[in-house]
N, C-alpha and C. Protein backbone atom coordinates (compact mmCIF):
# COMPACT_ATOMS: atom_id res chain seq x y z
N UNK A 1 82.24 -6.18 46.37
CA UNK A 1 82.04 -5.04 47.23
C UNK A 1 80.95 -5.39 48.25
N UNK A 2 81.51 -4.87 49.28
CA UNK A 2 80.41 -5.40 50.67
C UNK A 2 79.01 -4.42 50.33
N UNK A 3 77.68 -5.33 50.63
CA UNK A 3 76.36 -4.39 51.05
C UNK A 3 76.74 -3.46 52.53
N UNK A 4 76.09 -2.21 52.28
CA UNK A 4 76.03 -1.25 53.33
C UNK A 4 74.62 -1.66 54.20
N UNK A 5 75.36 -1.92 55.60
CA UNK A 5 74.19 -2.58 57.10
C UNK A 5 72.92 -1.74 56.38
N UNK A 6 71.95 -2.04 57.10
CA UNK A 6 70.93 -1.50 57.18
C UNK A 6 70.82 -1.11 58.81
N UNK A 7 70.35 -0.05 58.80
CA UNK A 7 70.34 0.80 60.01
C UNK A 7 68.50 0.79 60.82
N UNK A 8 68.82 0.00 61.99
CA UNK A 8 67.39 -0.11 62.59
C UNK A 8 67.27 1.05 63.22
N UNK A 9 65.80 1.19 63.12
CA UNK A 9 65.23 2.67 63.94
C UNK A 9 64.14 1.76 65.02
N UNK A 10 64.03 2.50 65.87
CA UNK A 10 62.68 2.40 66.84
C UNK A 10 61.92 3.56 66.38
N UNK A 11 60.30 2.66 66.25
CA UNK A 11 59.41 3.67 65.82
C UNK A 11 58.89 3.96 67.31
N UNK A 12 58.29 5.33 67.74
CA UNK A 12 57.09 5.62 68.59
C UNK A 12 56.10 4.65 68.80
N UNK A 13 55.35 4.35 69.97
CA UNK A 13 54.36 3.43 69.82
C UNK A 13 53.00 5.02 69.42
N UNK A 14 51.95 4.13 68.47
CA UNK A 14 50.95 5.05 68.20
C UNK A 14 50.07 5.24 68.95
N UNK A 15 49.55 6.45 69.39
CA UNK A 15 48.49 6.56 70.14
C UNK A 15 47.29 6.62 69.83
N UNK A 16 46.23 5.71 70.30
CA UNK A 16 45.15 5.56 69.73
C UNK A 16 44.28 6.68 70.18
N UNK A 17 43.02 7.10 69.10
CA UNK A 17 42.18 8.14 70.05
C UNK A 17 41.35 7.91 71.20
N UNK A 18 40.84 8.56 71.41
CA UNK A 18 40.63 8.70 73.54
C UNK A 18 39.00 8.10 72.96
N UNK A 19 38.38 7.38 73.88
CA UNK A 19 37.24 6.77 73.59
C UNK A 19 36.46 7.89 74.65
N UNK A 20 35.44 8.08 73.92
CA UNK A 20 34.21 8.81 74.29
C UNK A 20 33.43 7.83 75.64
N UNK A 21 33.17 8.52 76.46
CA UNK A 21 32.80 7.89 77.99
C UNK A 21 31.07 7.55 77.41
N UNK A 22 30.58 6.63 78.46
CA UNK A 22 28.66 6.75 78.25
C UNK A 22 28.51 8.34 78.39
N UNK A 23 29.06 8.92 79.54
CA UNK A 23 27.84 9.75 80.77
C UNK A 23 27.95 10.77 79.36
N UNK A 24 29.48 11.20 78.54
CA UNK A 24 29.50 12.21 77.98
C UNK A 24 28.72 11.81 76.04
N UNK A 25 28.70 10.86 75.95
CA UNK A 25 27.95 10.78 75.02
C UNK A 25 26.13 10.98 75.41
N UNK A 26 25.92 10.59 76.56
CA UNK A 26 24.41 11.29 76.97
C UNK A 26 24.12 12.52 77.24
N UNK A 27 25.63 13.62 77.63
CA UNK A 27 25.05 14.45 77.55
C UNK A 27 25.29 14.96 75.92
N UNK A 28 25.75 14.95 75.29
CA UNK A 28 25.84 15.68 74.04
C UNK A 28 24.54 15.34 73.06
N UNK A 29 24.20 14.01 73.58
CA UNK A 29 22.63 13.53 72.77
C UNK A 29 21.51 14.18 73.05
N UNK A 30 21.75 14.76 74.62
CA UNK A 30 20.58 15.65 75.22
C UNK A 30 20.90 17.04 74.65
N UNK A 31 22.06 17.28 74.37
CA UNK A 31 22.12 18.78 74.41
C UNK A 31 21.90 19.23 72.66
N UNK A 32 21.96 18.26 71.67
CA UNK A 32 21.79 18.67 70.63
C UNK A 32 20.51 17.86 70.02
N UNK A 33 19.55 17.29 70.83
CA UNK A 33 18.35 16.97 70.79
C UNK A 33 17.66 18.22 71.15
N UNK A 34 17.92 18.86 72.41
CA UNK A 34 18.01 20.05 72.84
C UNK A 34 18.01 21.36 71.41
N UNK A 35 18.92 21.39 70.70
CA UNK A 35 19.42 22.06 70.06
C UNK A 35 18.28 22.04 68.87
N UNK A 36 18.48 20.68 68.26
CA UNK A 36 17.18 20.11 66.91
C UNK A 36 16.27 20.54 67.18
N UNK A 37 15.37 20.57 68.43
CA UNK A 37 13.92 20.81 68.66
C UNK A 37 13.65 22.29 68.47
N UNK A 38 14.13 23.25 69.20
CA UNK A 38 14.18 23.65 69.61
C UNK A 38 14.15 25.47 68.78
N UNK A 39 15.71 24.95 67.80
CA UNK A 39 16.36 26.19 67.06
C UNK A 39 16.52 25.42 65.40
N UNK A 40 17.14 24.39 65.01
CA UNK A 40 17.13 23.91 63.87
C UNK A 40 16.12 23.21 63.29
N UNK A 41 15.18 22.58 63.80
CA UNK A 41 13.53 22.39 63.00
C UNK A 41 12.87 23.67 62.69
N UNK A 42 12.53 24.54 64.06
CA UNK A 42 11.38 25.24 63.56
C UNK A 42 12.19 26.10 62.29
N UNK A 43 13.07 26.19 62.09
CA UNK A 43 14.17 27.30 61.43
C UNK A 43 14.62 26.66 59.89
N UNK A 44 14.65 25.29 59.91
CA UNK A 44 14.57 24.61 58.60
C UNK A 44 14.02 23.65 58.13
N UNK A 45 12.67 22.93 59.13
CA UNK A 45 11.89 22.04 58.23
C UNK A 45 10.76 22.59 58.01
N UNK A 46 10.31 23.34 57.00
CA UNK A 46 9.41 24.15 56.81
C UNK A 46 8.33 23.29 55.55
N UNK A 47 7.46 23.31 55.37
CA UNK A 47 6.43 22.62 54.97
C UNK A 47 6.27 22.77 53.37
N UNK A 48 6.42 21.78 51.99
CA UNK A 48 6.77 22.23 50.84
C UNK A 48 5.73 23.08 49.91
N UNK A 49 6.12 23.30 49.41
CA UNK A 49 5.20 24.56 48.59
C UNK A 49 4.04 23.67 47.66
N UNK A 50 2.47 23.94 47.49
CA UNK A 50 1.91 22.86 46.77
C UNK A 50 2.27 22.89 45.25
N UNK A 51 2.62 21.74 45.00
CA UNK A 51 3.29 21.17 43.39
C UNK A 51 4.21 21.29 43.33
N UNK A 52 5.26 21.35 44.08
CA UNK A 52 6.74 21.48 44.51
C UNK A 52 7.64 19.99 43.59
N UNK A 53 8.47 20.31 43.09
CA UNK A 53 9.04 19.12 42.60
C UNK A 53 10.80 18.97 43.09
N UNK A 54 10.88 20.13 43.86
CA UNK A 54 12.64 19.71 44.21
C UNK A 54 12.23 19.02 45.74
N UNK A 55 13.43 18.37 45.94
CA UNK A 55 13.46 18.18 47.41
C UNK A 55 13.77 19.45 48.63
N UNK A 56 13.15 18.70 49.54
CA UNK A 56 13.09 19.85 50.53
C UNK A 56 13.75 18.78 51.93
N UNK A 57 13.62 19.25 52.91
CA UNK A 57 14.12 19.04 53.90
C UNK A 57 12.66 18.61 55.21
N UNK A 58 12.72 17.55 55.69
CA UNK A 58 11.50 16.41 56.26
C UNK A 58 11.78 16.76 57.95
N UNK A 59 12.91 16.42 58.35
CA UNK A 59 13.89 16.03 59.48
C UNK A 59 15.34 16.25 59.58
N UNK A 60 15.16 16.58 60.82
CA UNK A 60 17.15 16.97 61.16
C UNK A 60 16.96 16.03 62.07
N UNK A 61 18.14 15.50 62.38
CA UNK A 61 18.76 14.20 63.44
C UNK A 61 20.14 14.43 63.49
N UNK A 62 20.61 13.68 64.41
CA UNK A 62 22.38 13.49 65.06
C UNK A 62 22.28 11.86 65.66
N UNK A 63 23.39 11.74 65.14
CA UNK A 63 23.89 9.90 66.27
C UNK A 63 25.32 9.90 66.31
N UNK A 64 25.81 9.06 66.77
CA UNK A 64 27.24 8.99 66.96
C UNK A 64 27.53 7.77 65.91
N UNK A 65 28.95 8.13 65.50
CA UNK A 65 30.01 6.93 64.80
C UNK A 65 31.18 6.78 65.34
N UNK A 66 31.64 6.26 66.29
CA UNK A 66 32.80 5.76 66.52
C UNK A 66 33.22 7.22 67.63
N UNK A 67 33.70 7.56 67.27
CA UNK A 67 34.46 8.88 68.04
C UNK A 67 33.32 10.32 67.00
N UNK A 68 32.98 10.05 66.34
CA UNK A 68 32.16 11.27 65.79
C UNK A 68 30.49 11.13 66.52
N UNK A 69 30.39 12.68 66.25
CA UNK A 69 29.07 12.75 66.69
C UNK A 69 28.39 13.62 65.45
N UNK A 70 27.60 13.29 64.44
CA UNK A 70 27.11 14.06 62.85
C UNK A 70 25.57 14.78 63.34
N UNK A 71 25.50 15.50 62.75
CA UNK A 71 24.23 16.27 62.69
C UNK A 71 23.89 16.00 60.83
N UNK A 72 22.57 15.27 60.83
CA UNK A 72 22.34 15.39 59.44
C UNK A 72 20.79 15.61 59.36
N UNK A 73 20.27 16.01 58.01
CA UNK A 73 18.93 16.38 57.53
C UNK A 73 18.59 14.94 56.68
N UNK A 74 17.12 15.04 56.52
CA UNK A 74 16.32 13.95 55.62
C UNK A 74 15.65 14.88 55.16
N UNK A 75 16.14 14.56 53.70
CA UNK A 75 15.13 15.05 52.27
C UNK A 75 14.35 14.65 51.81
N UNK A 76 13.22 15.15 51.41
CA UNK A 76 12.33 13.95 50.69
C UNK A 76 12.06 14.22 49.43
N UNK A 77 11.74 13.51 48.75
CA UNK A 77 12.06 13.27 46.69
C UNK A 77 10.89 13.02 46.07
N UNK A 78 10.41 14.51 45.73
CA UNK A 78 8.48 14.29 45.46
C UNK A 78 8.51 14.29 43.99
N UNK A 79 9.59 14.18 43.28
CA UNK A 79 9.46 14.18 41.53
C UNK A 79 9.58 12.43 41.55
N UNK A 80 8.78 12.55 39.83
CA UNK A 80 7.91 11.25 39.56
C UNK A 80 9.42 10.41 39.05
N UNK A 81 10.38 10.77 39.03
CA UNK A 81 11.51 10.66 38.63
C UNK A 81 12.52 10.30 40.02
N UNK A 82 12.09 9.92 41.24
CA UNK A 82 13.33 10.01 42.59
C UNK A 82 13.51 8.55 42.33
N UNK A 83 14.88 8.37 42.35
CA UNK A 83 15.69 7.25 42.47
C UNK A 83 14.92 6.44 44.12
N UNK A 84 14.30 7.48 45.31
CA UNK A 84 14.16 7.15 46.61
C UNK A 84 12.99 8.52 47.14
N UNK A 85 12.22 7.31 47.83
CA UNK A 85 11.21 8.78 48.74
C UNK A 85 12.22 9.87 49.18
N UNK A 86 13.09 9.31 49.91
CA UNK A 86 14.10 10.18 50.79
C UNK A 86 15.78 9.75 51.01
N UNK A 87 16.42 10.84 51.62
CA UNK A 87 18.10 10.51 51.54
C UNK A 87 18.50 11.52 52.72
N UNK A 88 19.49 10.78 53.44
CA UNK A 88 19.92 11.59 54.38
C UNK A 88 21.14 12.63 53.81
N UNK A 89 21.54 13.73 54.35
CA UNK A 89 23.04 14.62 54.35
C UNK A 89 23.42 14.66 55.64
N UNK A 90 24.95 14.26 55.43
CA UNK A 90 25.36 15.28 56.87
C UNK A 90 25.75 16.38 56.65
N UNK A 91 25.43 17.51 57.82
CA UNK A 91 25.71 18.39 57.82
C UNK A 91 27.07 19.12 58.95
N UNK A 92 27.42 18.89 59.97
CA UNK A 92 27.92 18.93 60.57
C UNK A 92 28.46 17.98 61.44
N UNK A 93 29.97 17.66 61.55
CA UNK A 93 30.22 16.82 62.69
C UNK A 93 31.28 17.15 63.92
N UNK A 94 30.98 16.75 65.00
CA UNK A 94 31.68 16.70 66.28
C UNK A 94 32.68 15.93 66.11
N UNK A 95 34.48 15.80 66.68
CA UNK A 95 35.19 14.72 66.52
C UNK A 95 35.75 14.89 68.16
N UNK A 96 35.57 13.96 68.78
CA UNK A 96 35.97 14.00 70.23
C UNK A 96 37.05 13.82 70.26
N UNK A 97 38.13 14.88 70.78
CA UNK A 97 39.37 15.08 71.38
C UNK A 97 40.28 14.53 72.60
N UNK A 98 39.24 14.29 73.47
CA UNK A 98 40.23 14.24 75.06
C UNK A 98 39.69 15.08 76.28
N UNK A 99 39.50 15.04 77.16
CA UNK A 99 39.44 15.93 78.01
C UNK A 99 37.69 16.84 77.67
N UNK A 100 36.83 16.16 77.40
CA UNK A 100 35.70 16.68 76.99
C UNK A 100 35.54 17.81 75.88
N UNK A 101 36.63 17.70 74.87
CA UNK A 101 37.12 18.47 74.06
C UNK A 101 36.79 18.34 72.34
N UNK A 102 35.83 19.04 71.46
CA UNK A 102 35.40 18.41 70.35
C UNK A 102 35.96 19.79 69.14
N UNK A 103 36.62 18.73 68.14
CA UNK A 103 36.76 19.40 67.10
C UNK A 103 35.41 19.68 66.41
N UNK A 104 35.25 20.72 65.49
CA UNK A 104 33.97 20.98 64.98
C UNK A 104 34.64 20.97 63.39
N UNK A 105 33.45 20.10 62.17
CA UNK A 105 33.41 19.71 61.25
C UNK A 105 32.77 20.46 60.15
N UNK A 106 32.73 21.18 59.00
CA UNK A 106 31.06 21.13 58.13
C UNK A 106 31.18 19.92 56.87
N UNK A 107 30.49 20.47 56.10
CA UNK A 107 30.63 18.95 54.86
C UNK A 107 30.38 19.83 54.08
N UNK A 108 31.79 20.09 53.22
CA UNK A 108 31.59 20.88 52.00
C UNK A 108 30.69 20.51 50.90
N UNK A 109 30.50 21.31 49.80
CA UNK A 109 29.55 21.09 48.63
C UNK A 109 30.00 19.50 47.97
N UNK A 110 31.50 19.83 48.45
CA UNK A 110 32.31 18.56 47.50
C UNK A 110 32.25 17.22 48.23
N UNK A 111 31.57 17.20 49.31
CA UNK A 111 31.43 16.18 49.82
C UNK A 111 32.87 15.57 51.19
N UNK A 112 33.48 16.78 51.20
CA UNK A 112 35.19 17.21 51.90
C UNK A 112 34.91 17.32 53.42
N UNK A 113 35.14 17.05 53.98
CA UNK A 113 34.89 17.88 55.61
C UNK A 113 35.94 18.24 56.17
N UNK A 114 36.20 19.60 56.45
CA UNK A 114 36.06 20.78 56.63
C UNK A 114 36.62 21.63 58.15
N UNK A 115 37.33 21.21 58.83
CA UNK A 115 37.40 21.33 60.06
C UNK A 115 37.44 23.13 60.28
N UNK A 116 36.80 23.69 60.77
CA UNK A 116 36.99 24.83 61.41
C UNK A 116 36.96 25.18 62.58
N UNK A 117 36.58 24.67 63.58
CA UNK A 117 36.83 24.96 65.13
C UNK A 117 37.68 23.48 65.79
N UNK A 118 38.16 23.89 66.87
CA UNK A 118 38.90 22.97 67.29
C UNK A 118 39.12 23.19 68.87
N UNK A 119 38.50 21.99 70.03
CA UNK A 119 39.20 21.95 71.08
C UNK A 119 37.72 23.17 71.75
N UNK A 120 36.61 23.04 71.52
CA UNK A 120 35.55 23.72 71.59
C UNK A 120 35.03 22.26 73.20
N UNK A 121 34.03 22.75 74.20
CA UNK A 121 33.69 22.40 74.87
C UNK A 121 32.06 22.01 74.19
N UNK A 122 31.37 20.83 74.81
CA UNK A 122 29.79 20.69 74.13
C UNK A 122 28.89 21.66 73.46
N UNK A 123 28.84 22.49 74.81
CA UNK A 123 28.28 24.08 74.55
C UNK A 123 28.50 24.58 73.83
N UNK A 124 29.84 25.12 73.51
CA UNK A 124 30.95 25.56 72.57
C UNK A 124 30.53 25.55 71.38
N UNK A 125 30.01 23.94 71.13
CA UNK A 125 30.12 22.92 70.11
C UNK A 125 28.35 24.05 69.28
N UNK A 126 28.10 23.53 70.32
CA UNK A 126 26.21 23.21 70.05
C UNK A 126 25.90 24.93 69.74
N UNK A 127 26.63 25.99 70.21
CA UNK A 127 26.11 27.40 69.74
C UNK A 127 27.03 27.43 68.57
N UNK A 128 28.16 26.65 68.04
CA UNK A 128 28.85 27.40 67.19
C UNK A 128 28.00 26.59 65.99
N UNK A 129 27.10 25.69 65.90
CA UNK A 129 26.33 24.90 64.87
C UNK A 129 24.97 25.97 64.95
N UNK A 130 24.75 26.63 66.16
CA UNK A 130 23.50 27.43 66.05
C UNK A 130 23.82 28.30 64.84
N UNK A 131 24.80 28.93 65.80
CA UNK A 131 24.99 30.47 65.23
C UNK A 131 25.70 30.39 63.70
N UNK A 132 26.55 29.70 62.98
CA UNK A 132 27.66 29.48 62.69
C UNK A 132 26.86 29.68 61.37
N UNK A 133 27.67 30.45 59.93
CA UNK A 133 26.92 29.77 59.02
C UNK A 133 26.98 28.18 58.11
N UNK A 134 28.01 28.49 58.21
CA UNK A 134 28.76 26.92 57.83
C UNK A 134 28.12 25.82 58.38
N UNK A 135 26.94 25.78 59.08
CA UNK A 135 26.75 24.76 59.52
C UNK A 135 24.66 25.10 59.46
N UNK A 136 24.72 24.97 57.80
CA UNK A 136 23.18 24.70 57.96
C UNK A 136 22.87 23.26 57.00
N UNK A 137 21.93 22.82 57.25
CA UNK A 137 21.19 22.43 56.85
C UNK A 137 20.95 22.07 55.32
């Protein structure tokens, strides 16, 4: 009994994601440097209680990875017991879209991220991490 042909397909070619420009990665570094100073330090790095043994929160920062842009905190580890002085979290990330266009991220308890906004402009971006609760610290 004869084998049955095998039937060729043409796949789609894949489209790769849109690379983030300089000018717009400088402004989003200004605008949520902007943001850190400003509204998320004075609001969550608050100074630890004396004889405090949990970690607390030192510093908030943001940098870019590839097409992401993360907002994360530094903890610091005052029990006689810390694996490390300190450890970063992220807390929120930007995923650049196209067209100056950013999905918005949080980082669940489980370590999951989380997409809830989508197709948000910088601004967009940077009040919905102000205001938002999903996106502390």
């Amino acid at each position: 009994m004869a084998k049955p042909r095998k039937m060729w397909m043409i796949r789609p070619v894949k489209q790769g994601k849109p690379s983030v420009t300089a000018s717009l990665k400088t402004l989003v570094e200004t605008k949520a440097k902007e943001l850190i100073e400003n509204v998320l330090k004075p609001k969550h790095v608050l100074p630890p209680k004396k004889g405090e043994q949990i970690n607390y929160i030192i510093d908030i920062g943001a940098k870019w990875y590839r097409n992401y842009f993360y907002f994360f905190s530094t903890y610091a580890c005052p029990g006689p017991n810390a694996l490390s002085p300190s450890f970063e979290s992220k807390f929120a990330r930007m995923e650049y879209l196209g067209n100056d266009k950013f999905a918005l991220y949080f980082m669940r308890h489980t370590g999951e991220w989380v997409g809830i906004y989508d197709a948000l402009s910088v601004d967009e971006s940077m009040k919905a991490i102000q205001d938002d609760g999903w996106f502390v610290p």
